[in-house]
Protein backbone atom coordinates (compact mmCIF):
# COMPACT_ATOMS: atom_id res chain seq x y z
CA UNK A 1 -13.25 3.42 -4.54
CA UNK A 2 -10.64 2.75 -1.69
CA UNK A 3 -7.72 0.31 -2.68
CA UNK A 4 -5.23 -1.09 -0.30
CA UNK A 5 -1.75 -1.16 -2.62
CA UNK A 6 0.85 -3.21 -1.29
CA UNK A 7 4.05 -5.27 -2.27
CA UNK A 8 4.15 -8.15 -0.13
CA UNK A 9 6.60 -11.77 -0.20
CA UNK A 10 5.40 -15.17 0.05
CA UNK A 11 5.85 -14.69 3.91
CA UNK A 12 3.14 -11.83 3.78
CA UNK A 13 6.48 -9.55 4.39
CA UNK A 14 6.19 -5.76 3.84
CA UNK A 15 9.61 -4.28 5.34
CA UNK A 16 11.91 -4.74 7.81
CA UNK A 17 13.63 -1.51 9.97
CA UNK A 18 11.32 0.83 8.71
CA UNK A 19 12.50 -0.08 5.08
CA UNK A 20 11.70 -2.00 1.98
CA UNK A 21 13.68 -5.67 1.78
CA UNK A 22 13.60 -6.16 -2.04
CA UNK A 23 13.91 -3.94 -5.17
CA UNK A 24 11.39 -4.43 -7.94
CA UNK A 25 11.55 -1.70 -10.60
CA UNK A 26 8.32 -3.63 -12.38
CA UNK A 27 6.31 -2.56 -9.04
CA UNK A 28 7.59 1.15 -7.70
CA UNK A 29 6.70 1.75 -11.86
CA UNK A 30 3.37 -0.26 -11.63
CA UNK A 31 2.80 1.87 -8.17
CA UNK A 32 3.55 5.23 -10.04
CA UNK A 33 0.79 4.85 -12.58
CA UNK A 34 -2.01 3.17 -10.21
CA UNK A 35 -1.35 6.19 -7.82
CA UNK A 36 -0.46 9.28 -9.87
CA UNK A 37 -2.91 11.99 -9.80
CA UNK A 38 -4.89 10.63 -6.77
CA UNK A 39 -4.71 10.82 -2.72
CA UNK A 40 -2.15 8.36 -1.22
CA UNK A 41 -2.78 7.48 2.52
CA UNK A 42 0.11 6.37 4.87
CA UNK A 43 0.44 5.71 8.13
CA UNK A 44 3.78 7.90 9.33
CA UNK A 45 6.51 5.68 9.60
CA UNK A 46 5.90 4.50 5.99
CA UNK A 47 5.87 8.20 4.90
CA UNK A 48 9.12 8.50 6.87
CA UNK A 49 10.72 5.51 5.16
CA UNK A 50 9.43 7.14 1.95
CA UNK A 51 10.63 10.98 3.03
CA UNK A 52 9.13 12.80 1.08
CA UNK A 53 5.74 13.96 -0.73
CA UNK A 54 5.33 11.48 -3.50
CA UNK A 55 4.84 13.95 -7.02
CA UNK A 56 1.05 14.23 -8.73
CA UNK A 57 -0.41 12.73 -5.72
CA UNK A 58 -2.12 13.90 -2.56
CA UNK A 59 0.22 13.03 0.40
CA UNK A 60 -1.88 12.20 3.77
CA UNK A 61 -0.19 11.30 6.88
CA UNK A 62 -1.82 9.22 9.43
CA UNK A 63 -0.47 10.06 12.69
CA UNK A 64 -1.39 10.07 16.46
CA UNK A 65 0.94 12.81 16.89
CA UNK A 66 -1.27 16.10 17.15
CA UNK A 67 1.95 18.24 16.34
CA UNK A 68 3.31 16.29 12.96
CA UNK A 69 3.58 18.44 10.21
CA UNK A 70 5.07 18.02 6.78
CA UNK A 71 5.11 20.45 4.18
CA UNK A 72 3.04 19.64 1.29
CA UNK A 73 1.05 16.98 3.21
CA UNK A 74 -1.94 16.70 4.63
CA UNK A 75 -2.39 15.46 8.48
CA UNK A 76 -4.77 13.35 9.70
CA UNK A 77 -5.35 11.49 13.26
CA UNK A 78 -7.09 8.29 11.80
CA UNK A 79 -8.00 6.42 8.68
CA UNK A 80 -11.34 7.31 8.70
CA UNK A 81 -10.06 11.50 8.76
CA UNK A 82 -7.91 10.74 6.27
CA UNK A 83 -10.72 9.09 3.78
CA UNK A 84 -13.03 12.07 4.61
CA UNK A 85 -9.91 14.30 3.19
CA UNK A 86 -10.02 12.37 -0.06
CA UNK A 87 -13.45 11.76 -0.34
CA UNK A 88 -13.95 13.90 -3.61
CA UNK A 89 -11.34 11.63 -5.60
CA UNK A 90 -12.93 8.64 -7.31
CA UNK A 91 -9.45 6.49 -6.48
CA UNK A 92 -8.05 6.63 -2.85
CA UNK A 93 -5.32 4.26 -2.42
CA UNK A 94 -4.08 3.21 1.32
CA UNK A 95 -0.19 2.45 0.95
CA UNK A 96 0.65 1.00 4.08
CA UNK A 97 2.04 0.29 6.54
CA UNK A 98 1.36 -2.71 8.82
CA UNK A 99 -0.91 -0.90 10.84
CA UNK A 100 -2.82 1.06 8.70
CA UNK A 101 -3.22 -2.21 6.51
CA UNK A 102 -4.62 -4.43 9.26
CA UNK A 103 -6.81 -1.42 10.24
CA UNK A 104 -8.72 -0.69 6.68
CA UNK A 105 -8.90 -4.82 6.44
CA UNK A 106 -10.48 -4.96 9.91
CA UNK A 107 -12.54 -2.38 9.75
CA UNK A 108 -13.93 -3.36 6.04
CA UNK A 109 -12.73 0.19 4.46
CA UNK A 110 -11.62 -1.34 0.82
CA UNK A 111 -13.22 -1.96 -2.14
CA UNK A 112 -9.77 -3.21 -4.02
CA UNK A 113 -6.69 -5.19 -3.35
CA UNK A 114 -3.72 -4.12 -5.66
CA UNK A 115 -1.03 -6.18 -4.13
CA UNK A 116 2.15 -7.50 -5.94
CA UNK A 117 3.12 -10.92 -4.85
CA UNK A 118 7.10 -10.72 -4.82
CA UNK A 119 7.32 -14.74 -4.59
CA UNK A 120 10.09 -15.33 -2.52
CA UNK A 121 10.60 -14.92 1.60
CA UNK A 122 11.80 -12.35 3.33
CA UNK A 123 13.13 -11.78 7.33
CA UNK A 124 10.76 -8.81 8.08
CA UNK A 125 9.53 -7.09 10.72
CA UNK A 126 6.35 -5.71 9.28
CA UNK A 127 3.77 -8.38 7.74
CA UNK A 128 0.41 -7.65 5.58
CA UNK A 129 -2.61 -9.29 6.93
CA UNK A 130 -3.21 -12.90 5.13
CA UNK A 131 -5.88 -12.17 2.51
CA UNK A 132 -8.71 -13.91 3.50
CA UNK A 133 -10.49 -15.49 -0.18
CA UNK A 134 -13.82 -15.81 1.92
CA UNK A 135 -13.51 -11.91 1.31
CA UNK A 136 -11.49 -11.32 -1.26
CA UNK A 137 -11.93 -12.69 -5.55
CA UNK A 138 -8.56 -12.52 -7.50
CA UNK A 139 -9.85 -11.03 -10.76
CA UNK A 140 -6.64 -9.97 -12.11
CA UNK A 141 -3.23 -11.61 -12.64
CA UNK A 142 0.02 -10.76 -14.62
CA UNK A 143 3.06 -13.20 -13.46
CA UNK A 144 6.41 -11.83 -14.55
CA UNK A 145 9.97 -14.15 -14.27
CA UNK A 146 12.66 -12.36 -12.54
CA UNK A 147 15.32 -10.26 -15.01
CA UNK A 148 18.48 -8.43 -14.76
CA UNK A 149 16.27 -5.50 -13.42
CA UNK A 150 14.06 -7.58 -11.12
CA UNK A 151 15.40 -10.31 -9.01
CA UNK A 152 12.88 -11.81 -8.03
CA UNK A 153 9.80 -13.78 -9.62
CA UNK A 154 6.81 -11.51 -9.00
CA UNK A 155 3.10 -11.31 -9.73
CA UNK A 156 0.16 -8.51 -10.08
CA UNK A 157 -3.01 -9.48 -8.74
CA UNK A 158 -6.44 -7.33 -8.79
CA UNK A 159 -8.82 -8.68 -5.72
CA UNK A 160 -12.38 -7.11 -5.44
CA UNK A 161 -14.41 -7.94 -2.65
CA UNK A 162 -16.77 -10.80 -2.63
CA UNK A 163 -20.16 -9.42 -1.43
């Protein structure tokens, strides 16, 4: 099963200069336990912003660069390389960014949307695709208030393809 994970705002904002806009402890801890112990795929200027190889998870780098290498990461030079790499795990989870995004949701490449709805709006200058309900069936929903720890009003929401 491939699932696109992704926090986005009301605005369909992901980032802005390379960087998250919003802190939500609820999600990065939400995003630990979805993603621990399987293959993460990123696009290279989201693992940048990130820096690092994330722990208990397989790191792959999408990159057109033939000479990027990070230690404890694997490379690959599209989505479609970077699936094949994961293909033995049962949960693959694309984590951005823009690019990458728009590409699995053109292409049709997942079976899942994990996506937490931060519900306010954000000046960004990286966007998710709109999620298109012709294609995509909320099945899931947990809406959360914002607290002291997140400051923002925020939902969960499980799509699974249509067809």
């Amino acid at each position: 099963m491939i699932t696109i994970i992704a926090a986005i705002a009301k605005n369909n904002a992901l980032g802005k200069n390379n960087d998250l806009i919003w802190h939500l402890p609820a999600d990065l801890k939400r995003f630990k336990k979805v993603t621990t112990g399987h293959h993460i795929l990123m696009g290279r200027k989201t693992f940048e912003s990130i820096g690092k190889p994330l722990p208990n998870r397989t790191t792959i780098i999408i990159t057109r660069n033939k000479d990027y290498f990070k230690d404890g990461c694997l490379i690959a030079y599209s989505l479609e390389e970077a699936l094949d790499f994961a293909k033995e795990d049962e949960k693959i989870f694309v984590i951005g960014g823009e690019q990458i995004y728009k590409y699995a949701l053109e292409n049709d490449l997942a079976d899942r949307l994990e996506i937490t709805h931060v519900h306010h709006e954000f000046e960004a200058d990286a966007f998710f695709p709109n999620i298109d309900t012709n294609i995509w069936q909320e099945v899931a929903r947990e809406d959360f208030k914002a607290d002291e720890k997140n400051k923002f009003n925020y939902s969960f929401v499980s799509y699974k393809k249509t067809n």
